[in-house]
N, C-alpha and C. Protein backbone atom coordinates (compact mmCIF):
# COMPACT_ATOMS: atom_id res chain seq x y z
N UNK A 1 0.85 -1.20 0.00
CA UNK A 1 0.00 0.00 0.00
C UNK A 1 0.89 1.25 0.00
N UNK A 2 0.25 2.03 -0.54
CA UNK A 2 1.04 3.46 -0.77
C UNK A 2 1.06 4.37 0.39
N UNK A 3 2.28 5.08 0.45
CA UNK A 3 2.24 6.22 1.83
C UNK A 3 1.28 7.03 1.70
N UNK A 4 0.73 8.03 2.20
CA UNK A 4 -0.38 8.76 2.28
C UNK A 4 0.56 9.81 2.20
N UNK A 5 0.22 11.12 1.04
CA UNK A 5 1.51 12.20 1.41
C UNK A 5 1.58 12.84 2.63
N UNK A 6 0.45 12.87 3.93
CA UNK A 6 0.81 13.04 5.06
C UNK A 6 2.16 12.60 5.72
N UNK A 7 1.85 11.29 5.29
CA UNK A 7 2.98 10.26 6.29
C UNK A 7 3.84 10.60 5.74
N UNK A 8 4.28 10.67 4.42
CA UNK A 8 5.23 11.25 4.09
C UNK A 8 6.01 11.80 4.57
N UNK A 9 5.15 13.11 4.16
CA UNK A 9 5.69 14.49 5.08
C UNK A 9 6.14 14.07 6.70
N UNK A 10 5.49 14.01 7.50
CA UNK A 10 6.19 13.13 8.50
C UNK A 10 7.08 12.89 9.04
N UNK A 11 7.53 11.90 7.86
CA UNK A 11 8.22 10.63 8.10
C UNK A 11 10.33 11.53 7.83
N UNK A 12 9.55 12.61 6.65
CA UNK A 12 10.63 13.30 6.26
C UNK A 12 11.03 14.87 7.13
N UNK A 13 10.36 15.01 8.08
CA UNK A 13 10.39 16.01 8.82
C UNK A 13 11.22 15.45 9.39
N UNK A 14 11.20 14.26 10.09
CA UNK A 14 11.88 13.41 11.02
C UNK A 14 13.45 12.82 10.51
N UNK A 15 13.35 13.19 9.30
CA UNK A 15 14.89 12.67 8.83
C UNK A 15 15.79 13.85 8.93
N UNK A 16 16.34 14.08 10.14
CA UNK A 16 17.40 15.03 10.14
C UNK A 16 18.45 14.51 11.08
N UNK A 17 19.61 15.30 11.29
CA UNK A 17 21.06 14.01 11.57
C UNK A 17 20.60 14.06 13.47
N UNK A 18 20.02 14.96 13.75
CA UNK A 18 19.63 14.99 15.18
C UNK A 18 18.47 14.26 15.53
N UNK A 19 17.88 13.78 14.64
CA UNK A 19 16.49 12.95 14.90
C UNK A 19 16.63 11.56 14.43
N UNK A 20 17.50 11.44 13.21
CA UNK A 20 17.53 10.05 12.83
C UNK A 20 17.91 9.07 13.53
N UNK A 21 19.36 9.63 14.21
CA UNK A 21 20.68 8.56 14.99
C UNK A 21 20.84 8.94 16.04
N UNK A 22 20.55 7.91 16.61
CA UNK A 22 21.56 8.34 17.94
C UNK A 22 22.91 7.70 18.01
N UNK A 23 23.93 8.07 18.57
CA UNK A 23 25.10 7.69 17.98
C UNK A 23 25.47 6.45 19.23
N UNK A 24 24.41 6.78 20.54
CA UNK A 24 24.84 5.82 21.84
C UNK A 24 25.42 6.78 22.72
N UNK A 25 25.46 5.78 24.13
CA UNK A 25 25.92 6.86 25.40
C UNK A 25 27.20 7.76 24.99
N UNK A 26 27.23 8.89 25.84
CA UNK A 26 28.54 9.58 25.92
C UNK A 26 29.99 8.56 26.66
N UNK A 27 31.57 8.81 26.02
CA UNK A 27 32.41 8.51 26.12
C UNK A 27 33.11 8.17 24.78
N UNK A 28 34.45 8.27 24.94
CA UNK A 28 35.10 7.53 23.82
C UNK A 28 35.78 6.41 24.20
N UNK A 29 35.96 5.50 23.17
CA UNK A 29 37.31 3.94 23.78
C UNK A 29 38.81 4.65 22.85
N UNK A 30 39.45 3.54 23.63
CA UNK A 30 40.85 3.88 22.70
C UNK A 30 41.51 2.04 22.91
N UNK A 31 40.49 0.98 23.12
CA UNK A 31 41.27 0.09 22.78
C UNK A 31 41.00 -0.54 21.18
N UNK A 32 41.63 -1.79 21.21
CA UNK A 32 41.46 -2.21 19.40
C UNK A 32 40.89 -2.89 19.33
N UNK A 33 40.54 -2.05 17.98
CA UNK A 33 38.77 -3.35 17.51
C UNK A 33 38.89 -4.95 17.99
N UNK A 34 37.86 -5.07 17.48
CA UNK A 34 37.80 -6.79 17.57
C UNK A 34 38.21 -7.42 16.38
N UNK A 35 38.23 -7.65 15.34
CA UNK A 35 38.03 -8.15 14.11
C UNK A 35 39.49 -7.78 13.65
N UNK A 36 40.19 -8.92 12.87
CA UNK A 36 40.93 -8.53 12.47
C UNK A 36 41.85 -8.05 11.12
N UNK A 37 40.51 -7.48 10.51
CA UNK A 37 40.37 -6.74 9.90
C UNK A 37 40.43 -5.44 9.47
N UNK A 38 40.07 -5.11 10.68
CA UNK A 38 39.99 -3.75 11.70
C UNK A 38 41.19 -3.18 11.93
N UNK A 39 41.75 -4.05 12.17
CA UNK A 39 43.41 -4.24 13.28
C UNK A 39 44.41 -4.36 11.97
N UNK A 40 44.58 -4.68 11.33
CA UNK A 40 44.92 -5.18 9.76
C UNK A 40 45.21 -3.32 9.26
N UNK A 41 43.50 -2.72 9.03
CA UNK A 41 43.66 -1.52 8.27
C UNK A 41 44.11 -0.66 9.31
N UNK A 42 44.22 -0.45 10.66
CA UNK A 42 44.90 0.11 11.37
C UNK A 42 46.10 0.46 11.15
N UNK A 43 46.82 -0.94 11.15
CA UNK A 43 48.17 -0.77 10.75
C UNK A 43 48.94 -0.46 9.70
N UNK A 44 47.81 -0.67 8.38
CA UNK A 44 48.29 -0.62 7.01
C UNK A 44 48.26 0.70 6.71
N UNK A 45 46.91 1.51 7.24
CA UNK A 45 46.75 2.70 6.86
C UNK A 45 46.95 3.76 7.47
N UNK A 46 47.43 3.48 8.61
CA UNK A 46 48.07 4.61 9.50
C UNK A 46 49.17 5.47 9.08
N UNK A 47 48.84 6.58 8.78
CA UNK A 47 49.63 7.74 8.50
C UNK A 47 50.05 8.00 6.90
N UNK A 48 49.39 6.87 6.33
CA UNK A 48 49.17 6.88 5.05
C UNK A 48 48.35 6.89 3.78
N UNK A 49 48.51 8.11 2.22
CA UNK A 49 47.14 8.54 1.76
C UNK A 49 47.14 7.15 1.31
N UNK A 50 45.44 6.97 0.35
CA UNK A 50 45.32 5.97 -0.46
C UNK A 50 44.58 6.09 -1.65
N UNK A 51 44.52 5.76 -2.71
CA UNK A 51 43.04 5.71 -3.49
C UNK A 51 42.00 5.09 -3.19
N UNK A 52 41.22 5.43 -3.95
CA UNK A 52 39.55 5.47 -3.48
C UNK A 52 39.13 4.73 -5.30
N UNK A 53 38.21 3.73 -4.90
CA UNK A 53 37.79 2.94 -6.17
C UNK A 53 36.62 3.52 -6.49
N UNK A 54 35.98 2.80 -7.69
CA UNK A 54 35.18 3.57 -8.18
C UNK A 54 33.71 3.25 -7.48
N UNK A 55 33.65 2.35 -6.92
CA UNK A 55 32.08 1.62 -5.69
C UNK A 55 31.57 3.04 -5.09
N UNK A 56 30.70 3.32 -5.24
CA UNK A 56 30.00 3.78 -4.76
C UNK A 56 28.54 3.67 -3.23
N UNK A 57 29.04 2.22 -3.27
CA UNK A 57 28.47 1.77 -2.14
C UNK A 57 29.15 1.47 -0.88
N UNK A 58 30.20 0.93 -1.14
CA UNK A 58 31.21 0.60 -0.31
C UNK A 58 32.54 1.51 -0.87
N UNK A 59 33.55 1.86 0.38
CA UNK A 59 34.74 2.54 -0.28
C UNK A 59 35.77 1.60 -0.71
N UNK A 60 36.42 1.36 -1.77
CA UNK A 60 37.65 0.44 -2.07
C UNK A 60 38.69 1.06 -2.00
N UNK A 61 39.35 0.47 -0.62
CA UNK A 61 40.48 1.63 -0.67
C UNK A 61 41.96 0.80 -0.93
N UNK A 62 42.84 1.21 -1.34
CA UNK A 62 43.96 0.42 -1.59
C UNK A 62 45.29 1.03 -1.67
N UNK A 63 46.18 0.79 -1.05
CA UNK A 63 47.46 1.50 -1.29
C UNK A 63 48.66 1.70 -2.36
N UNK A 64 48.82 2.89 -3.08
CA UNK A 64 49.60 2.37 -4.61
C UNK A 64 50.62 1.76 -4.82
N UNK A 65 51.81 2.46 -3.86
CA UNK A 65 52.95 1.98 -3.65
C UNK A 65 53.00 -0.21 -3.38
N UNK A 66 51.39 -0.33 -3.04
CA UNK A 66 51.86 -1.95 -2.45
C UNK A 66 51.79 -2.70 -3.99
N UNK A 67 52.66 -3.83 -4.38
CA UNK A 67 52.85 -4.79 -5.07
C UNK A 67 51.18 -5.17 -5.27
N UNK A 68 50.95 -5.35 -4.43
CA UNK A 68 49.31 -6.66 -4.85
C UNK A 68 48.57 -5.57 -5.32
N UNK A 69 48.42 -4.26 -4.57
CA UNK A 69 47.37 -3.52 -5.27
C UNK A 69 45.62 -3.58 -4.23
N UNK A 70 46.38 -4.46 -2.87
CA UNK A 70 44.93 -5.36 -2.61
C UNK A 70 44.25 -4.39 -2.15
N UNK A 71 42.71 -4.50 -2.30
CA UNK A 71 41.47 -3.76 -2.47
C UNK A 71 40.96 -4.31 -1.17
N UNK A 72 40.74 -2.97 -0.23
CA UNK A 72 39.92 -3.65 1.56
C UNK A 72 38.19 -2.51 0.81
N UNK A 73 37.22 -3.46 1.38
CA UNK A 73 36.23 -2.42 1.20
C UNK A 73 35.83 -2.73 2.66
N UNK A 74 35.59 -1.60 2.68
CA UNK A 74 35.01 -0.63 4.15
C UNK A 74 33.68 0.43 4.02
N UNK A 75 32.77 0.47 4.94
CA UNK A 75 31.51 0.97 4.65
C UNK A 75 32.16 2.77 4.77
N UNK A 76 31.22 3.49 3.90
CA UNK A 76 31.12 4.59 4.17
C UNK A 76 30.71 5.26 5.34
N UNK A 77 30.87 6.43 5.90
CA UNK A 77 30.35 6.57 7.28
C UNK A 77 29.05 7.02 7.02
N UNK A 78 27.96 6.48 7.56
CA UNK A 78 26.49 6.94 7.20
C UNK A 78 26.08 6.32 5.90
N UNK A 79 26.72 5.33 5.88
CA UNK A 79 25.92 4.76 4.57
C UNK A 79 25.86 5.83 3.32
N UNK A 80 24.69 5.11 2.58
CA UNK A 80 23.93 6.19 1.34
C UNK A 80 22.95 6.32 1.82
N UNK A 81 23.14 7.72 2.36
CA UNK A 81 21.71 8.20 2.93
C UNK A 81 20.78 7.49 3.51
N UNK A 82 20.99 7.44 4.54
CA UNK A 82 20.19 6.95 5.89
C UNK A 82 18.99 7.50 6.00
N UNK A 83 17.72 7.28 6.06
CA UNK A 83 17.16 8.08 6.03
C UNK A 83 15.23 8.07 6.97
N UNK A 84 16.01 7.22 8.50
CA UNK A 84 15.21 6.71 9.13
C UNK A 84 16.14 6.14 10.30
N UNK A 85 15.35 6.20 11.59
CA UNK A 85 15.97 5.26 12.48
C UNK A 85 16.19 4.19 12.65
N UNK A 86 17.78 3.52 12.77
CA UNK A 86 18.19 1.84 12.45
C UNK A 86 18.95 1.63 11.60
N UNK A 87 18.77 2.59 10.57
CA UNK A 87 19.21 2.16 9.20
C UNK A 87 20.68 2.51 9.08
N UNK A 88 21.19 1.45 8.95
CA UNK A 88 22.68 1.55 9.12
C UNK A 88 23.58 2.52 10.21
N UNK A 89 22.85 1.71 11.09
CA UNK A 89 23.34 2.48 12.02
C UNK A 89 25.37 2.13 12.58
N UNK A 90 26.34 3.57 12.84
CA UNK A 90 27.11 3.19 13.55
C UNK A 90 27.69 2.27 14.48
N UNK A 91 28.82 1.54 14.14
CA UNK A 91 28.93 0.92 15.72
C UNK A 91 30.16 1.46 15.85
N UNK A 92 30.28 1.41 17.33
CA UNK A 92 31.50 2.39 18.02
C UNK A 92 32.57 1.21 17.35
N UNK A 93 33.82 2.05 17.66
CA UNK A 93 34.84 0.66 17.42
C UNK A 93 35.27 0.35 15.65
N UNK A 94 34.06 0.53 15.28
CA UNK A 94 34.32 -0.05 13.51
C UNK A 94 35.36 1.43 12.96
N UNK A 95 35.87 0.70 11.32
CA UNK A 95 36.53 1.55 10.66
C UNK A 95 35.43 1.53 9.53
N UNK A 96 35.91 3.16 8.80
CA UNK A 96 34.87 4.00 8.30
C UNK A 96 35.40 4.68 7.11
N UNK A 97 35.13 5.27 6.11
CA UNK A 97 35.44 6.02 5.23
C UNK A 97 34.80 7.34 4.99
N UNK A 98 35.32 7.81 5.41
CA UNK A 98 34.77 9.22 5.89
C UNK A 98 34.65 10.56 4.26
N UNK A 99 33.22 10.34 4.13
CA UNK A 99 33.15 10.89 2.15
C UNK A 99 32.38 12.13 2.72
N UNK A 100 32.06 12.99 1.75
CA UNK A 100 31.33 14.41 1.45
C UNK A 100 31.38 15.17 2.83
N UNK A 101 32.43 15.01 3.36
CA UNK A 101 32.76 16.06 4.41
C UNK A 101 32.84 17.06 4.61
N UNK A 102 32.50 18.39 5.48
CA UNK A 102 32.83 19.70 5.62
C UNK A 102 33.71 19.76 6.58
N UNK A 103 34.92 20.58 6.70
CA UNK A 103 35.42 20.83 7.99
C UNK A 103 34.94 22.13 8.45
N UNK A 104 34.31 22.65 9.26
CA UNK A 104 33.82 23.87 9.73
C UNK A 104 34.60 25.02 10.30
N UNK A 105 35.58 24.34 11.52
CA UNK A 105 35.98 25.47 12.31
C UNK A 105 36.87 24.36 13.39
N UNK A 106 38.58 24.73 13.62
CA UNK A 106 38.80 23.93 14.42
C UNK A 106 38.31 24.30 16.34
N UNK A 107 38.58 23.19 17.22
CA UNK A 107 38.13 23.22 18.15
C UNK A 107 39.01 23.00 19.23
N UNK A 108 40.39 23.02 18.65
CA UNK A 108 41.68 22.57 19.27
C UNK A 108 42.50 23.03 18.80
N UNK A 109 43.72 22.34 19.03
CA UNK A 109 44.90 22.00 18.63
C UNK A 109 44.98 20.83 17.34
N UNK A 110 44.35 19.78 17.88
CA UNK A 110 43.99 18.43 17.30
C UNK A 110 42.44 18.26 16.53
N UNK A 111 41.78 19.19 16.75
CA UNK A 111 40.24 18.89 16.68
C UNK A 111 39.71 20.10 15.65
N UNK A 112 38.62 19.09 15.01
CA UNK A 112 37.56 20.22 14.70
C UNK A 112 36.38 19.77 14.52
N UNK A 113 35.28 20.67 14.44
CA UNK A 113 34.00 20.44 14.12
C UNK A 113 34.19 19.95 12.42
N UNK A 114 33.13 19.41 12.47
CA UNK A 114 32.73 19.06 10.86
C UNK A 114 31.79 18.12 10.68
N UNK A 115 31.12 18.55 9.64
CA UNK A 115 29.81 17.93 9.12
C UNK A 115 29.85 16.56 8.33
N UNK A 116 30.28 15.43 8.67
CA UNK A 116 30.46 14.00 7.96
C UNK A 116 28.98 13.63 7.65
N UNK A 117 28.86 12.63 6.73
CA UNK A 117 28.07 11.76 6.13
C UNK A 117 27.86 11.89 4.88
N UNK A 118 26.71 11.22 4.16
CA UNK A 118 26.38 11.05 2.90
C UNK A 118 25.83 12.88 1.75
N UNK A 119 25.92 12.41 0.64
CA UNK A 119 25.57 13.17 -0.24
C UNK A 119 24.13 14.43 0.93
N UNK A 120 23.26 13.53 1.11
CA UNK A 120 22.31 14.08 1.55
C UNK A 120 21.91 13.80 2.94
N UNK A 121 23.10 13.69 3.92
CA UNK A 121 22.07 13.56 5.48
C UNK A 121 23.88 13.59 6.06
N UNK A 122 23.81 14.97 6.72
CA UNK A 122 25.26 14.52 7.16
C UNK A 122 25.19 15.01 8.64
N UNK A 123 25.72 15.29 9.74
CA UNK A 123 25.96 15.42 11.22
C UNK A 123 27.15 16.30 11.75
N UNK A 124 26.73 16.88 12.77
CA UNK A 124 27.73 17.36 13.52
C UNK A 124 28.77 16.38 13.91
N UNK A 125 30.13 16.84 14.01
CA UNK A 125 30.87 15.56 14.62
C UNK A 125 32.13 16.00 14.71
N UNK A 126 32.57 15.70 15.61
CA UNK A 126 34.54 15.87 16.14
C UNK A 126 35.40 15.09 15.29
N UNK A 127 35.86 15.62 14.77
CA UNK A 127 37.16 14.50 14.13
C UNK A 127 38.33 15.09 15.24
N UNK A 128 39.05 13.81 15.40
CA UNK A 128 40.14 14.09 15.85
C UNK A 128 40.93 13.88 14.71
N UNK A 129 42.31 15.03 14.63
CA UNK A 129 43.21 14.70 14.06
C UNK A 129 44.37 13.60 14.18
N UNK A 130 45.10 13.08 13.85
CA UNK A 130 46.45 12.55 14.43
C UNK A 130 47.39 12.47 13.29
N UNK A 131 47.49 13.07 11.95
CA UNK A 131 48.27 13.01 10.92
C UNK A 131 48.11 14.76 10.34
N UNK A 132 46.83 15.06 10.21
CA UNK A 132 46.04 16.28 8.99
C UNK A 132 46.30 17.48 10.01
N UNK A 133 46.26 18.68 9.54
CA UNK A 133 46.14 20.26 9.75
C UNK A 133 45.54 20.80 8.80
N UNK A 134 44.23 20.94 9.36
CA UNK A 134 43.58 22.16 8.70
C UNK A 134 43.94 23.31 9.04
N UNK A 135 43.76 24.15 7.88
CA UNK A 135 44.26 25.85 7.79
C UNK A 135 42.71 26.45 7.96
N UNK A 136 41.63 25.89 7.20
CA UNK A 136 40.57 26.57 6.91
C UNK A 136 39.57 25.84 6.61
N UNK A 137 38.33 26.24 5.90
CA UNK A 137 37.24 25.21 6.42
C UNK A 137 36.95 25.12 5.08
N UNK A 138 36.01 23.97 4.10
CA UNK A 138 36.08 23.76 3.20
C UNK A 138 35.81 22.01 3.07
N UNK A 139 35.45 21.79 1.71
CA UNK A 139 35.51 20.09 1.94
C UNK A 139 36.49 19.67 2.29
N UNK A 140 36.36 18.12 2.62
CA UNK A 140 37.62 17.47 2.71
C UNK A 140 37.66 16.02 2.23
N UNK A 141 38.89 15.88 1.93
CA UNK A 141 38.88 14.77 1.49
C UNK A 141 38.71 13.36 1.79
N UNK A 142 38.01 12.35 1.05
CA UNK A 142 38.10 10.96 1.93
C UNK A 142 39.08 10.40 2.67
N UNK A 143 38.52 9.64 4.13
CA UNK A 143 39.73 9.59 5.02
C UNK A 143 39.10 8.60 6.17
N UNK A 144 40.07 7.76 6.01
CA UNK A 144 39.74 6.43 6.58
C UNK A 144 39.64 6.98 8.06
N UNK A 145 38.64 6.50 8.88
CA UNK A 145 38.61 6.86 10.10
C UNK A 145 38.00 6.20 10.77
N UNK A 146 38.16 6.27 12.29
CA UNK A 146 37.45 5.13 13.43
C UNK A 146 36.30 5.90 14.24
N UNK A 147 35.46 5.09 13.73
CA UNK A 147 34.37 5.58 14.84
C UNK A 147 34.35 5.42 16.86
N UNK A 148 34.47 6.36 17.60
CA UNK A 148 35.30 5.82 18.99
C UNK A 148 34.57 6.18 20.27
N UNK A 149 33.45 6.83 19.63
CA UNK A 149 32.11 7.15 20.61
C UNK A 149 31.75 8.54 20.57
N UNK A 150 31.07 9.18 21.62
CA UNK A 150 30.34 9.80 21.73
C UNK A 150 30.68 11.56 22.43
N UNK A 151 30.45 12.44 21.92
CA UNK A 151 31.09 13.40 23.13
C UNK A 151 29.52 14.58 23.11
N UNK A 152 29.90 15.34 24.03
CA UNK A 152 28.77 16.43 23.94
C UNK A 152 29.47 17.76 24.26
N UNK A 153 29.26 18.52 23.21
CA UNK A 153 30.39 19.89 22.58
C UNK A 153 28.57 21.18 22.87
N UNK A 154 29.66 21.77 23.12
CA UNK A 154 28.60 23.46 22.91
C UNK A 154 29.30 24.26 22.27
N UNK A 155 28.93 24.41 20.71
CA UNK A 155 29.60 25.07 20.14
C UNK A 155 28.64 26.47 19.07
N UNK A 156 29.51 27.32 18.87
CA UNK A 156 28.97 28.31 18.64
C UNK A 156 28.30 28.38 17.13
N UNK A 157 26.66 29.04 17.27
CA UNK A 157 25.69 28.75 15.53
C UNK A 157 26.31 29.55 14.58
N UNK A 158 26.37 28.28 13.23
CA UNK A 158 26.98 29.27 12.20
C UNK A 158 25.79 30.76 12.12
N UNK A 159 27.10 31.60 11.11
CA UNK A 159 26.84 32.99 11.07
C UNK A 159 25.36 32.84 10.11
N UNK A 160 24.48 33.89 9.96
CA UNK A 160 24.33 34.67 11.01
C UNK A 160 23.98 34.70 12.18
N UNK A 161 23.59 33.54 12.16
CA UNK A 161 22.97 33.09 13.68
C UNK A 161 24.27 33.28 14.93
N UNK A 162 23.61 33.93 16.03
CA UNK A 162 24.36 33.86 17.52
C UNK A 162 24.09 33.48 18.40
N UNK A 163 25.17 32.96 18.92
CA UNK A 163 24.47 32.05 20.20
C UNK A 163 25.49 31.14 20.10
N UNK A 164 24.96 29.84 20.67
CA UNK A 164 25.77 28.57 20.94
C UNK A 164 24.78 27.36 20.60
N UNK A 165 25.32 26.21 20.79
CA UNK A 165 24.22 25.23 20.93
C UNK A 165 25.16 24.00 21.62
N UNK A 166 23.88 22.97 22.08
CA UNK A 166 24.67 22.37 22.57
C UNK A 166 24.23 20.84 22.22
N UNK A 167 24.58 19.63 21.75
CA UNK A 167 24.58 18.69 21.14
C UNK A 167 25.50 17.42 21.47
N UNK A 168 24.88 16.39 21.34
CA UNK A 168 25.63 15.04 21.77
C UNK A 168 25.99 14.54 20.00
N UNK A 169 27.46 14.53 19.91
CA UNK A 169 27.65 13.88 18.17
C UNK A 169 28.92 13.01 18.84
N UNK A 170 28.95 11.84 17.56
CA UNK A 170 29.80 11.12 17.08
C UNK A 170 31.67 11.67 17.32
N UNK A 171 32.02 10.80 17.56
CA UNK A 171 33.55 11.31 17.56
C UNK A 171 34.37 10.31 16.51
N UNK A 172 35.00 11.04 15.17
CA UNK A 172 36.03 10.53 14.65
C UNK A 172 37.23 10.70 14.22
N UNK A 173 38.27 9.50 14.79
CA UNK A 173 39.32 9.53 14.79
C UNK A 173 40.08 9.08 13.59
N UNK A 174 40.59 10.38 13.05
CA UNK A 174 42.13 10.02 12.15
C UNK A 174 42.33 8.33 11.99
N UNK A 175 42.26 7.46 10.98
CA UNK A 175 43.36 6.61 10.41
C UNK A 175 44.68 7.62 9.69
N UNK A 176 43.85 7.28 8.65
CA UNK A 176 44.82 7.56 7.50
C UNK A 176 44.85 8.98 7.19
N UNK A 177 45.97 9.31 6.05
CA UNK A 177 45.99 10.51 6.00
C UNK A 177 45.08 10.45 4.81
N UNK A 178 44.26 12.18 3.99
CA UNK A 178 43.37 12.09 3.04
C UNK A 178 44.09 11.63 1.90
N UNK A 179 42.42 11.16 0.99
CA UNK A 179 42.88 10.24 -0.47
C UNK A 179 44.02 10.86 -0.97
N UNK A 180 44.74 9.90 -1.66
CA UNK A 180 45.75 11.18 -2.47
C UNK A 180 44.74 11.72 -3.68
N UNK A 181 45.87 12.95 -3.84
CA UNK A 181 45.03 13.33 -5.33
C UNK A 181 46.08 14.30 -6.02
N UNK A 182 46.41 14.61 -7.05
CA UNK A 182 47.34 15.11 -7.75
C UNK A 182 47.11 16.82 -7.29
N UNK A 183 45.98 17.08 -7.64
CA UNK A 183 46.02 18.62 -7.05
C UNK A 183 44.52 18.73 -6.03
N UNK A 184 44.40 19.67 -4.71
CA UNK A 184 43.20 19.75 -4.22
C UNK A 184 42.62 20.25 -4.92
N UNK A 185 41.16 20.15 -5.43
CA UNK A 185 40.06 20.66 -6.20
C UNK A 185 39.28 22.28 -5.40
N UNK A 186 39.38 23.08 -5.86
CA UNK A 186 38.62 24.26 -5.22
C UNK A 186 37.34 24.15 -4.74
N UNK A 187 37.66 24.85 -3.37
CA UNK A 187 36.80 24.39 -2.23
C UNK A 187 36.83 23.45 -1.64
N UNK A 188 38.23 22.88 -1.53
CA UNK A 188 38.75 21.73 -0.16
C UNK A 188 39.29 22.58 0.56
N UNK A 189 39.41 22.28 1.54
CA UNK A 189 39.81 22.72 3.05
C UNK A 189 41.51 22.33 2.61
N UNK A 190 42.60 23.46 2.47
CA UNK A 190 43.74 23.25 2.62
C UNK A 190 44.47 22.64 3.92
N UNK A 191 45.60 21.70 3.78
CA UNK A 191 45.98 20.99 4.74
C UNK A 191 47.48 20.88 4.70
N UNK A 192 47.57 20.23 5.88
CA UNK A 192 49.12 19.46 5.86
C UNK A 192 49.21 18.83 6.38
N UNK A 193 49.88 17.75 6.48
CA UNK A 193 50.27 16.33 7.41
C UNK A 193 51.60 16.65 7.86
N UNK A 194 52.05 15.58 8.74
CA UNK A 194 53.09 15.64 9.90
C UNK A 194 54.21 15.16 8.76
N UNK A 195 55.17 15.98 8.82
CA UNK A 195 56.68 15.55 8.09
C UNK A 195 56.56 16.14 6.54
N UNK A 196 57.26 15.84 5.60
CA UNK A 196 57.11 16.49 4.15
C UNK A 196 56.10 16.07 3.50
N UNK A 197 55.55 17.42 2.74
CA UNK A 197 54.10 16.94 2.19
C UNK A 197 54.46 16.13 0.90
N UNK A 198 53.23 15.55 0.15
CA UNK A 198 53.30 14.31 -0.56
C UNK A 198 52.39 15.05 -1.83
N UNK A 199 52.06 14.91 -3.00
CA UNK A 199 51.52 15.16 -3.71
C UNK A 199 50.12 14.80 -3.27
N UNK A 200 49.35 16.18 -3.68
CA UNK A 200 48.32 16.42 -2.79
C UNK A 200 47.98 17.06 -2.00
N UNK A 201 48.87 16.98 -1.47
CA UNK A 201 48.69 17.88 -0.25
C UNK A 201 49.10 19.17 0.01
N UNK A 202 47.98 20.21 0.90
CA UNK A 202 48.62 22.14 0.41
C UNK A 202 49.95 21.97 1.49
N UNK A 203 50.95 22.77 1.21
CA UNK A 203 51.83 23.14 2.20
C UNK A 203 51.70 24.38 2.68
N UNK A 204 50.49 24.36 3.55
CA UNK A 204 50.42 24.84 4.58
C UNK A 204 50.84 25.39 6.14
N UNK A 205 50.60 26.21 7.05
CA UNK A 205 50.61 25.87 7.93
C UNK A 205 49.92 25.59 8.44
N UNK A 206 49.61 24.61 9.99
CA UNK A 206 48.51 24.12 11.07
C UNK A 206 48.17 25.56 11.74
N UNK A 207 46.61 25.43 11.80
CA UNK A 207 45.92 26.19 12.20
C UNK A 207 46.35 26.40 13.58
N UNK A 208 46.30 27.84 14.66
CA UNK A 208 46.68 28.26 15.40
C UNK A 208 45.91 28.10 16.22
């Protein structure tokens, strides 16, 4: 039977990143996954860019420099558009591919706000750094990352709006450094990683 365009409407009022998910209690972990799989891309991809395949459902990520070429697929963070409660939901702990990102505004030294998820449903959320420096805010590039729990930030409403707000989001942590790519495309968030930059990457400085 067909939706009624009431329910519809509804059903789509209700799809927003604060109503859809809950991400689970507040805290973060810092021990290692279970799976060793998990533990595998940890090690492989730590501190290093990669390409990105052409899947659109899943990310294929693979390192160039390796002989085999071998292809790990790993879910996107937020799926393709989530667009209801359940539906592909997070689990703390897992590794992630972190696509159509905004970085907003850092929040640290190490940290910033930014808007992760799909084409069309994305969230407030902490990335921690441990490789990247953002200069400025702008997309960013795909970037393998661990989902590690939960925090609750009060941070200040974009312009024009004033004020603050205050919100329970997702926390994600740095794997790898972003995809490579021969030049950043206008309107990425300029960067730099720890030690000499690599093609790809702006040579920048880290934000103050």
């Amino acid at each position: 039977m067909a939706l009624g365009a009431g329910l519809i409407a509804l059903m789509c009022a209700a799809c927003t990143p604060d109503k859809a998910l809950d991400f689970g209690p507040t805290g973060e972990i810092s021990t290692p996954p279970d799976d060793e799989l998990s533990r595998e891309i940890l090690t492989r991809f730590d501190g290093r860019d990669f390409v990105l395949g052409d899947n659109d459902k899943l990310a294929q990520v693979s390192i160039p420099e390796e002989k085999s070429r071998r292809r790990i697929l790993i879910p996107f963070w937020l799926g393709i558009n989530p667009l209801y409660p359940g539906f592909l939901r997070p689990i703390v702990g897992r590794i992630y591919v972190m696509s159509q990102s905004t970085m907003v505004r850092s929040t640290g030294a190490t940290e910033y706000l930014i808007r992760a998820g799909s084409k069309l449903f994305k969230s407030d959320s902490i990335f921690e750094s441990t490789h990247t420096h953002y200069a400025d805010a702008g997309t960013m590039l795909p970037t393998i990352i661990r989902f590690v729990g939960t925090r609750v930030i009060t941070v200040p409403k974009d312009a024009p709006a004033t004020g603050t707000v205050t919100e329970k989001v997702p926390v994600l942590r740095e794997v790898s450094e972003p995809m490579r790519v021969e030049i950043i495309p206008a309107g990425y968030a300029p960067f730099r990683v720890t030690g000499a930059p690599q093609a790809g990457q702006s040579p920048v400085s880290p934000p103050s």
